[in-house]
PDB file of N, CA and C in Angstrom:
ATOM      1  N   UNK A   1       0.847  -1.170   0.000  1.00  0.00           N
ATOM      2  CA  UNK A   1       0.000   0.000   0.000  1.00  0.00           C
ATOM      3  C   UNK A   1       0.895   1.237   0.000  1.00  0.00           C
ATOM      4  N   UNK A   2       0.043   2.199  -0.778  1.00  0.00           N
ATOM      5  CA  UNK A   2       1.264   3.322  -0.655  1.00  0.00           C
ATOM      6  C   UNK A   2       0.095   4.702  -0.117  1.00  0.00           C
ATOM      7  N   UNK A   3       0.760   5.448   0.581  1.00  0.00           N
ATOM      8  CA  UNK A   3       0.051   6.366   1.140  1.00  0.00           C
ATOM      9  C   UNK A   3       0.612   7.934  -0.231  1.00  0.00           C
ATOM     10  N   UNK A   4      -0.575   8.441  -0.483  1.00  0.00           N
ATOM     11  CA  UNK A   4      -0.422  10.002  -1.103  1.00  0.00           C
ATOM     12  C   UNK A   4      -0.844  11.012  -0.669  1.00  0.00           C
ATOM     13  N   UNK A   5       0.284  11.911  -0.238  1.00  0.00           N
ATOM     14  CA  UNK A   5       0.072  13.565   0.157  1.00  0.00           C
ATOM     15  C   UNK A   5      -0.559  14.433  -0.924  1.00  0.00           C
ATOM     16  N   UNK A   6      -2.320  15.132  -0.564  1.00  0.00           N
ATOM     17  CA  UNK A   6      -1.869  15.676  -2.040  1.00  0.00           C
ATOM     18  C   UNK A   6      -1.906  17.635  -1.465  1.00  0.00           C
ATOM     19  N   UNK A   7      -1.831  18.209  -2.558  1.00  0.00           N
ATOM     20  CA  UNK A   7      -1.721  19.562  -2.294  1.00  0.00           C
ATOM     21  C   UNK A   7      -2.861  20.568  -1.398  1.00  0.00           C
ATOM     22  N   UNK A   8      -3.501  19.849  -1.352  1.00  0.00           N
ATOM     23  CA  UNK A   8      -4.773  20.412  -0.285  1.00  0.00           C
ATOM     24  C   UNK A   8      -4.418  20.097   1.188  1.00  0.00           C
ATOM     25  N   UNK A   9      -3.444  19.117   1.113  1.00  0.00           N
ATOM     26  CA  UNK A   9      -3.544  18.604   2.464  1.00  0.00           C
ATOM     27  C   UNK A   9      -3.960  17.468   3.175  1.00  0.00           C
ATOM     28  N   UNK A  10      -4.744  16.527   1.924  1.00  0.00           N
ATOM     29  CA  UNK A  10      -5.341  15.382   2.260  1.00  0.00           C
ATOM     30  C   UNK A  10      -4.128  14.033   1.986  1.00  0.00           C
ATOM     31  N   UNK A  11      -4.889  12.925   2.621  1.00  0.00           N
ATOM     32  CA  UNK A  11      -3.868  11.735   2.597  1.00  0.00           C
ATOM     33  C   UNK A  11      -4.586  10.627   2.087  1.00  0.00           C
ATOM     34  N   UNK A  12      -4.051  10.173   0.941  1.00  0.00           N
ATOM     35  CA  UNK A  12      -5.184   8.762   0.468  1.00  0.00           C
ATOM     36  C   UNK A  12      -4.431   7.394   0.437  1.00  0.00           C
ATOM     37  N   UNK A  13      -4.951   6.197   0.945  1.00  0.00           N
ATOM     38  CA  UNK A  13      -4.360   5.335   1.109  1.00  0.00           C
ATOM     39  C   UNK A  13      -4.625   4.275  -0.491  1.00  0.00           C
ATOM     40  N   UNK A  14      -3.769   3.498  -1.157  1.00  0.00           N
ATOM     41  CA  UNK A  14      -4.171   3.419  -2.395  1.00  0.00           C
ATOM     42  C   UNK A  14      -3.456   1.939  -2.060  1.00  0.00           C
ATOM     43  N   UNK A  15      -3.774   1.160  -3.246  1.00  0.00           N
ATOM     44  CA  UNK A  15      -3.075  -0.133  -3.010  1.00  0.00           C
ATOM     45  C   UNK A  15      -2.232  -0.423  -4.216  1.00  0.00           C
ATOM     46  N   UNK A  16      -1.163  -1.354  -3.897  1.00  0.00           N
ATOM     47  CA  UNK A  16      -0.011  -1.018  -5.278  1.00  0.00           C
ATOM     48  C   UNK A  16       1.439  -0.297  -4.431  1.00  0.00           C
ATOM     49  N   UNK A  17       2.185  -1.196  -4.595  1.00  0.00           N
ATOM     50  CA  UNK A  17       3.973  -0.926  -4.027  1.00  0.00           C
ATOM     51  C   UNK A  17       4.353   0.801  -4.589  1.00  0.00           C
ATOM     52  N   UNK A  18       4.614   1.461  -3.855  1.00  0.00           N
ATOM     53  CA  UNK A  18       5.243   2.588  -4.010  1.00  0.00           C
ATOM     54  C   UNK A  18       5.670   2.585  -5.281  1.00  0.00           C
ATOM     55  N   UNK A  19       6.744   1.678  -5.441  1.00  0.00           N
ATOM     56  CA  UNK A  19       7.337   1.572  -7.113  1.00  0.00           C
ATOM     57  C   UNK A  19       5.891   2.021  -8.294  1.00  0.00           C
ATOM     58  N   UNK A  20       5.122   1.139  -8.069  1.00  0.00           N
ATOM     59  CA  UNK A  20       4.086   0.790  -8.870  1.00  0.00           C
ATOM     60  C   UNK A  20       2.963   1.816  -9.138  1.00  0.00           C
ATOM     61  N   UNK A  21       2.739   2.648  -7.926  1.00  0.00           N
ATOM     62  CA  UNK A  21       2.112   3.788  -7.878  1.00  0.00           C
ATOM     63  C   UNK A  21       2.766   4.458  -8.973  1.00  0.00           C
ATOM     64  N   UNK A  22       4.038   5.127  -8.315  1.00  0.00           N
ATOM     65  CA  UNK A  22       5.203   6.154  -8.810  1.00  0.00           C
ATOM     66  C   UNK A  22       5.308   5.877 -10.042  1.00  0.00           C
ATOM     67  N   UNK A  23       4.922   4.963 -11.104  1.00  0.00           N
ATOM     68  CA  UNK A  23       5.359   4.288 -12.108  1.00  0.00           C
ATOM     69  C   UNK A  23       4.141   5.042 -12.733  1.00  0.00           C
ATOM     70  N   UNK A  24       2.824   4.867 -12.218  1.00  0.00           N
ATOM     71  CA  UNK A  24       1.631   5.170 -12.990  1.00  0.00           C
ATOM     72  C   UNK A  24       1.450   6.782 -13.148  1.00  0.00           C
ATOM     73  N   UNK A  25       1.867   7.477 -11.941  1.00  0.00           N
ATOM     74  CA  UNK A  25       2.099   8.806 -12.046  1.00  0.00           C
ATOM     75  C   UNK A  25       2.930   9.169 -12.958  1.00  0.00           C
ATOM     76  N   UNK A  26       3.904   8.686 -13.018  1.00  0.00           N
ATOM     77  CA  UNK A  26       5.083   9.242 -13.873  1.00  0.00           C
ATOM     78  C   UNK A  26       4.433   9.004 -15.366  1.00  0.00           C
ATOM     79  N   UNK A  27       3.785   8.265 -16.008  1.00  0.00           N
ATOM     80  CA  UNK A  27       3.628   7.516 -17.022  1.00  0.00           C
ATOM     81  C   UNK A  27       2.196   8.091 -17.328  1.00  0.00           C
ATOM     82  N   UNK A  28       1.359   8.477 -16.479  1.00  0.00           N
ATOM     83  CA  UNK A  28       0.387   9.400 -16.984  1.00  0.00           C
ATOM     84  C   UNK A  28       0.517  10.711 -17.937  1.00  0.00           C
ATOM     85  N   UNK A  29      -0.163  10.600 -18.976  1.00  0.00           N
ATOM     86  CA  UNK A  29      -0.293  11.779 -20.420  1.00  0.00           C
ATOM     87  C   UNK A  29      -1.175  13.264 -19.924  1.00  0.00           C
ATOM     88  N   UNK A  30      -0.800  13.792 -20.372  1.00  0.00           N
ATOM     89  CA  UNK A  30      -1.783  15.539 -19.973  1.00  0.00           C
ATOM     90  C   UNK A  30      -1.835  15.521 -18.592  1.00  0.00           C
ATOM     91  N   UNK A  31      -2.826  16.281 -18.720  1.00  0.00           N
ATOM     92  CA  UNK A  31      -3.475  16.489 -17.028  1.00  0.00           C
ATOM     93  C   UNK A  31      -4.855  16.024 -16.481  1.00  0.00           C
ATOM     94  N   UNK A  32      -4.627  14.187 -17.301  1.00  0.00           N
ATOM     95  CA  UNK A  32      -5.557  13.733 -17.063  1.00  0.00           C
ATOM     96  C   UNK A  32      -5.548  13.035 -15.700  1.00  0.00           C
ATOM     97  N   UNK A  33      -6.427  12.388 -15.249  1.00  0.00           N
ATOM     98  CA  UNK A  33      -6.958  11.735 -13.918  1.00  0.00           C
ATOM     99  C   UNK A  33      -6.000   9.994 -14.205  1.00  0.00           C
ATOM    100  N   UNK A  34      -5.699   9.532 -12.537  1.00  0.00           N
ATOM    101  CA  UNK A  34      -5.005   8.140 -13.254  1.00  0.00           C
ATOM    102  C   UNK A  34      -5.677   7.433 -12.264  1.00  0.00           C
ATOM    103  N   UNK A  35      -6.509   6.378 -12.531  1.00  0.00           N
ATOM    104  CA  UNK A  35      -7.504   5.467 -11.498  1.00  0.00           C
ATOM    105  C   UNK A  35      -6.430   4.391 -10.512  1.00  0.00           C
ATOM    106  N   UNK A  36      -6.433   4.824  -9.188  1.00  0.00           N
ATOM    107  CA  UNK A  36      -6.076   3.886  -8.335  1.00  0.00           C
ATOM    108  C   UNK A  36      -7.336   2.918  -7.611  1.00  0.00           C
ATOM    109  N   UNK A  37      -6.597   1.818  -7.258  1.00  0.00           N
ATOM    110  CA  UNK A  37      -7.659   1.372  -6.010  1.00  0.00           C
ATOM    111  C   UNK A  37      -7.405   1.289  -4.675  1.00  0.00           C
ATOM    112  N   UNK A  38      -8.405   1.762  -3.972  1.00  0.00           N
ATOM    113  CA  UNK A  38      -8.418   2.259  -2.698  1.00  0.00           C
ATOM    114  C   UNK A  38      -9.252   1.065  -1.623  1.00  0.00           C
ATOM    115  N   UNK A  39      -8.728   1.454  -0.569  1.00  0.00           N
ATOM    116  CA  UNK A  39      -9.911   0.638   0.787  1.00  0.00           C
ATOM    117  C   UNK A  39     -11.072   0.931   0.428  1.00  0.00           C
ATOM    118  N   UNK A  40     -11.429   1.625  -0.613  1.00  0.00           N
ATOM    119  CA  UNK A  40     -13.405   1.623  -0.301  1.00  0.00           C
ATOM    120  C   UNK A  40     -13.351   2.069  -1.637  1.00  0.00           C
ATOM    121  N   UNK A  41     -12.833   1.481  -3.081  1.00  0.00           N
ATOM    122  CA  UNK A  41     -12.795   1.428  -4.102  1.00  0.00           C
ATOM    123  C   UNK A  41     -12.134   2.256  -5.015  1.00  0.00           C
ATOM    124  N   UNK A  42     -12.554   2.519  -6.503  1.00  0.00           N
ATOM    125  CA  UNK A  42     -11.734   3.252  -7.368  1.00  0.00           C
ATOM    126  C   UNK A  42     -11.341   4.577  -6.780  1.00  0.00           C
ATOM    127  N   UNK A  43     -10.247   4.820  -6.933  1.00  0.00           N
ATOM    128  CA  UNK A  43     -10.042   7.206  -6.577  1.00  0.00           C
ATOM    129  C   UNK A  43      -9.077   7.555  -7.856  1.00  0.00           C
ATOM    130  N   UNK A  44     -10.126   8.417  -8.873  1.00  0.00           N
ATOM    131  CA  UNK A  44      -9.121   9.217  -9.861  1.00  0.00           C
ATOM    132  C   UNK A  44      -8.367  10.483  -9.149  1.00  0.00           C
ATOM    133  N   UNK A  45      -7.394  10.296  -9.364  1.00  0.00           N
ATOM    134  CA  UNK A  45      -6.375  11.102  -8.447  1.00  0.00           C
ATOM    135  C   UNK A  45      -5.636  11.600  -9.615  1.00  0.00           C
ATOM    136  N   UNK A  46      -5.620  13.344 -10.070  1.00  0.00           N
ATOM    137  CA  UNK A  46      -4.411  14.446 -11.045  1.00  0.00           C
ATOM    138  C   UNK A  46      -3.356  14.219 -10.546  1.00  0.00           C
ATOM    139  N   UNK A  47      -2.554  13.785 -11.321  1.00  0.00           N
ATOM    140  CA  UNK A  47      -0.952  13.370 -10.825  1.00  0.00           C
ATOM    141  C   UNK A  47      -0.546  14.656 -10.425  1.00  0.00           C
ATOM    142  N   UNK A  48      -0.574  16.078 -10.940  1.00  0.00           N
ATOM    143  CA  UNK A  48       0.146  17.092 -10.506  1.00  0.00           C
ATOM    144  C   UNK A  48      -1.006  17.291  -8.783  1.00  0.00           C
ATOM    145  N   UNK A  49      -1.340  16.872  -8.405  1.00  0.00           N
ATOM    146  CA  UNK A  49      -1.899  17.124  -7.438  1.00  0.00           C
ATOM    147  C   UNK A  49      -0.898  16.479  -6.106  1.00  0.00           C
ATOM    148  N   UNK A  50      -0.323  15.082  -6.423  1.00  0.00           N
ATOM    149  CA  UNK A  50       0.426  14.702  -5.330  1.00  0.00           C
ATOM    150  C   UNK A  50       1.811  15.276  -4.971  1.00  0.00           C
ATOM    151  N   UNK A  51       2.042  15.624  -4.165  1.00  0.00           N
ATOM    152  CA  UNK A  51       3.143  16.140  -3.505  1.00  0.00           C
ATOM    153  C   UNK A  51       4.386  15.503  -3.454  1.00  0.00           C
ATOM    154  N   UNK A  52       3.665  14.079  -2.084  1.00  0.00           N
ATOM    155  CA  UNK A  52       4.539  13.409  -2.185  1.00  0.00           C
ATOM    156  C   UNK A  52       4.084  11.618  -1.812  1.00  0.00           C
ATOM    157  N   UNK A  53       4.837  11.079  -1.642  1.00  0.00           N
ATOM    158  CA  UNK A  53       4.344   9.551  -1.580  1.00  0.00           C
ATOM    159  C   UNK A  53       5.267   8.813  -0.320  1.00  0.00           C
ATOM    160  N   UNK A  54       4.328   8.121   0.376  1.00  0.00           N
ATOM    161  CA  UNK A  54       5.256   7.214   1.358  1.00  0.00           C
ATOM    162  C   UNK A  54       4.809   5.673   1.258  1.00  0.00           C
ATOM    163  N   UNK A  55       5.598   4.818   1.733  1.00  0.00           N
ATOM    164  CA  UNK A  55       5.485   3.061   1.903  1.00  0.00           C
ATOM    165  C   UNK A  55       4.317   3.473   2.787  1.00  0.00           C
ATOM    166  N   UNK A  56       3.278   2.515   3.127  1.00  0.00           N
ATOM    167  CA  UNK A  56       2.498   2.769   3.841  1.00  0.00           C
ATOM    168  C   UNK A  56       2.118   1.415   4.637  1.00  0.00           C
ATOM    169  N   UNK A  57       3.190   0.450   4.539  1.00  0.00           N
ATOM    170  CA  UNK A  57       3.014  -1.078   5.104  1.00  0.00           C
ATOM    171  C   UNK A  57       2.133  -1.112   6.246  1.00  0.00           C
ATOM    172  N   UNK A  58       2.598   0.020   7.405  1.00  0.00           N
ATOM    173  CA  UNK A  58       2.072   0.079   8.379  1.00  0.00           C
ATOM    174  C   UNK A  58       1.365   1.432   8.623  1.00  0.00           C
ATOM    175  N   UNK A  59       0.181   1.691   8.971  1.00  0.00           N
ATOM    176  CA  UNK A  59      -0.262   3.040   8.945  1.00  0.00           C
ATOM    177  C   UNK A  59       0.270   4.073  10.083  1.00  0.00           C
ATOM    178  N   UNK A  60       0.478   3.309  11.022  1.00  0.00           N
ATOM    179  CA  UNK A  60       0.400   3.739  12.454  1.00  0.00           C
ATOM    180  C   UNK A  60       1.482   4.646  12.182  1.00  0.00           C
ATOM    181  N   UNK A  61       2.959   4.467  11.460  1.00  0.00           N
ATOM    182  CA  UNK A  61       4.230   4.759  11.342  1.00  0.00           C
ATOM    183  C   UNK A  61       4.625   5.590  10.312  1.00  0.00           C
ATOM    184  N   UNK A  62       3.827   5.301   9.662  1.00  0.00           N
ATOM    185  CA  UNK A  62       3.675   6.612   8.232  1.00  0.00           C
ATOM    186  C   UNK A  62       3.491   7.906   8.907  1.00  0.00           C
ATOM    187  N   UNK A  63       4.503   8.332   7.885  1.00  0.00           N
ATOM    188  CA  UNK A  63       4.439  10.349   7.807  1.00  0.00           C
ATOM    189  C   UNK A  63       5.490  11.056   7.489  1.00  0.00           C
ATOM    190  N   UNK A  64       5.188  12.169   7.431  1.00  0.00           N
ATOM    191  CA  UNK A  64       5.787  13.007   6.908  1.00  0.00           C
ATOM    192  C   UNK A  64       6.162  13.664   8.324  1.00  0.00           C
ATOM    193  N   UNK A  65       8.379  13.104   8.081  1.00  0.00           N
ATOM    194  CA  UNK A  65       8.933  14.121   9.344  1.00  0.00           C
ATOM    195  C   UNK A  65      10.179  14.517   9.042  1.00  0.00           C
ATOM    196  N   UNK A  66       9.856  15.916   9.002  1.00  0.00           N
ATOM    197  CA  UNK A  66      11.224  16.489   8.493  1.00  0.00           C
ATOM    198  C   UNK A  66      11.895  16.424   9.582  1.00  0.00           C
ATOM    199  N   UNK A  67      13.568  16.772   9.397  1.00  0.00           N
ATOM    200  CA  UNK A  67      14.672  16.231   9.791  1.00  0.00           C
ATOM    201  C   UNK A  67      14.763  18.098  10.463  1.00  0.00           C
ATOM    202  N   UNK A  68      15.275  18.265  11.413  1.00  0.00           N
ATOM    203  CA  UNK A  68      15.739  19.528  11.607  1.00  0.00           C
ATOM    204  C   UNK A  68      16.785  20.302  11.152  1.00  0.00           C
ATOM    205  N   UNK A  69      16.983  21.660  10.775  1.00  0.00           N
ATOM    206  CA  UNK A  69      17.744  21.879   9.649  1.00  0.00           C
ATOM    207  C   UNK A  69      17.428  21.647   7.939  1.00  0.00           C
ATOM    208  N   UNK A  70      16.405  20.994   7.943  1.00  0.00           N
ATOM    209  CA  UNK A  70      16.663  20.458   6.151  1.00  0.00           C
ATOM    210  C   UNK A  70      15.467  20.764   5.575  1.00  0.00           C
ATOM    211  N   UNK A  71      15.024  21.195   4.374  1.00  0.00           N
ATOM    212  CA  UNK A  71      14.206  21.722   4.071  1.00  0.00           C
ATOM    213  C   UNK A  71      14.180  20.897   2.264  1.00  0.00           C
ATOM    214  N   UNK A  72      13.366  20.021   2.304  1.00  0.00           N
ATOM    215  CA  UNK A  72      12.872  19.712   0.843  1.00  0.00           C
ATOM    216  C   UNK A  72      12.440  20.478  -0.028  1.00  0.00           C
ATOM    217  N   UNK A  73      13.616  20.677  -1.197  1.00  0.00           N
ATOM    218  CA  UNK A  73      13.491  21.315  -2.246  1.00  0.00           C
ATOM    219  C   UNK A  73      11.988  20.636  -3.332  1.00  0.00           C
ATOM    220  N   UNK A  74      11.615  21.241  -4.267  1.00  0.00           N
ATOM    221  CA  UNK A  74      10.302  20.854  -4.865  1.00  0.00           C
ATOM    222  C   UNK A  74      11.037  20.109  -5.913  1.00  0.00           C
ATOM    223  N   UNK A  75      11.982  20.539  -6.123  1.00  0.00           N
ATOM    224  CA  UNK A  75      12.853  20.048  -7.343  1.00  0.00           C
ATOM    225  C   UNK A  75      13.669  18.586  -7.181  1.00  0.00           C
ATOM    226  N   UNK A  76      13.602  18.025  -6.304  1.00  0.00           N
ATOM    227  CA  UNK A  76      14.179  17.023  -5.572  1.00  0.00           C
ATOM    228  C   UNK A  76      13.274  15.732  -6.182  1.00  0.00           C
ATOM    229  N   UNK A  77      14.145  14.640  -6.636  1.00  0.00           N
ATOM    230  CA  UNK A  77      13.295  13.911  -7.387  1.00  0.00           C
ATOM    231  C   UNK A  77      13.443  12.316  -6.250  1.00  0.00           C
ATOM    232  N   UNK A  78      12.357  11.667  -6.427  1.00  0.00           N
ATOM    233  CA  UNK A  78      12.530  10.183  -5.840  1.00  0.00           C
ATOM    234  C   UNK A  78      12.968   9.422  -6.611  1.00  0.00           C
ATOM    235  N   UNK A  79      14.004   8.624  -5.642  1.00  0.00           N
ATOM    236  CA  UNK A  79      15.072   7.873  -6.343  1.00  0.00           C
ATOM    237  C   UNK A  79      14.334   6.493  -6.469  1.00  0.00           C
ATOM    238  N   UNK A  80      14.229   5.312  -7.882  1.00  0.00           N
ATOM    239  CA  UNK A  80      13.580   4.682  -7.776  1.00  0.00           C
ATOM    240  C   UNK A  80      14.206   3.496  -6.981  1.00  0.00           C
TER     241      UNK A  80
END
């Protein structure tokens, strides 16, 4: 399962290995919608909408924690 940050602020839990997500985002055409599946079914989700992406194996442990001092550039790409 992979968890997505998107620009509003919301968090969607989607199913599909990080790799596999990241693969469909990347590989999406225009600024069309790319259908994941979710705990409570389909979610078309705008790729420019996600921020960012985490493993989400365990929910409890997921998140987003910056490091003190360090500040994520937008330009900063995930390494596959």
């Amino acid at each position: 399962m992979a968890l997505l940050r998107l620009v509003n602020g919301s968090d969607i839990l989607v199913k599909g290995s990080l790799q596999e997500v990241f693969a469909q985002i990347r590989n999406a055409s225009g600024d069309g919608f790319v259908e994941f599946s979710g705990e409570e079914g389909a979610l078309l989700v705008r790729p420019s909408t996600v921020v960012a992406m985490f493993d989400s194996s365990d929910r409890r442990t997921t998140g987003f924690r910056p490091f003190p001092g360090h500040s994520a550039s937008p330009s900063q790409r995930v390494e596959e």
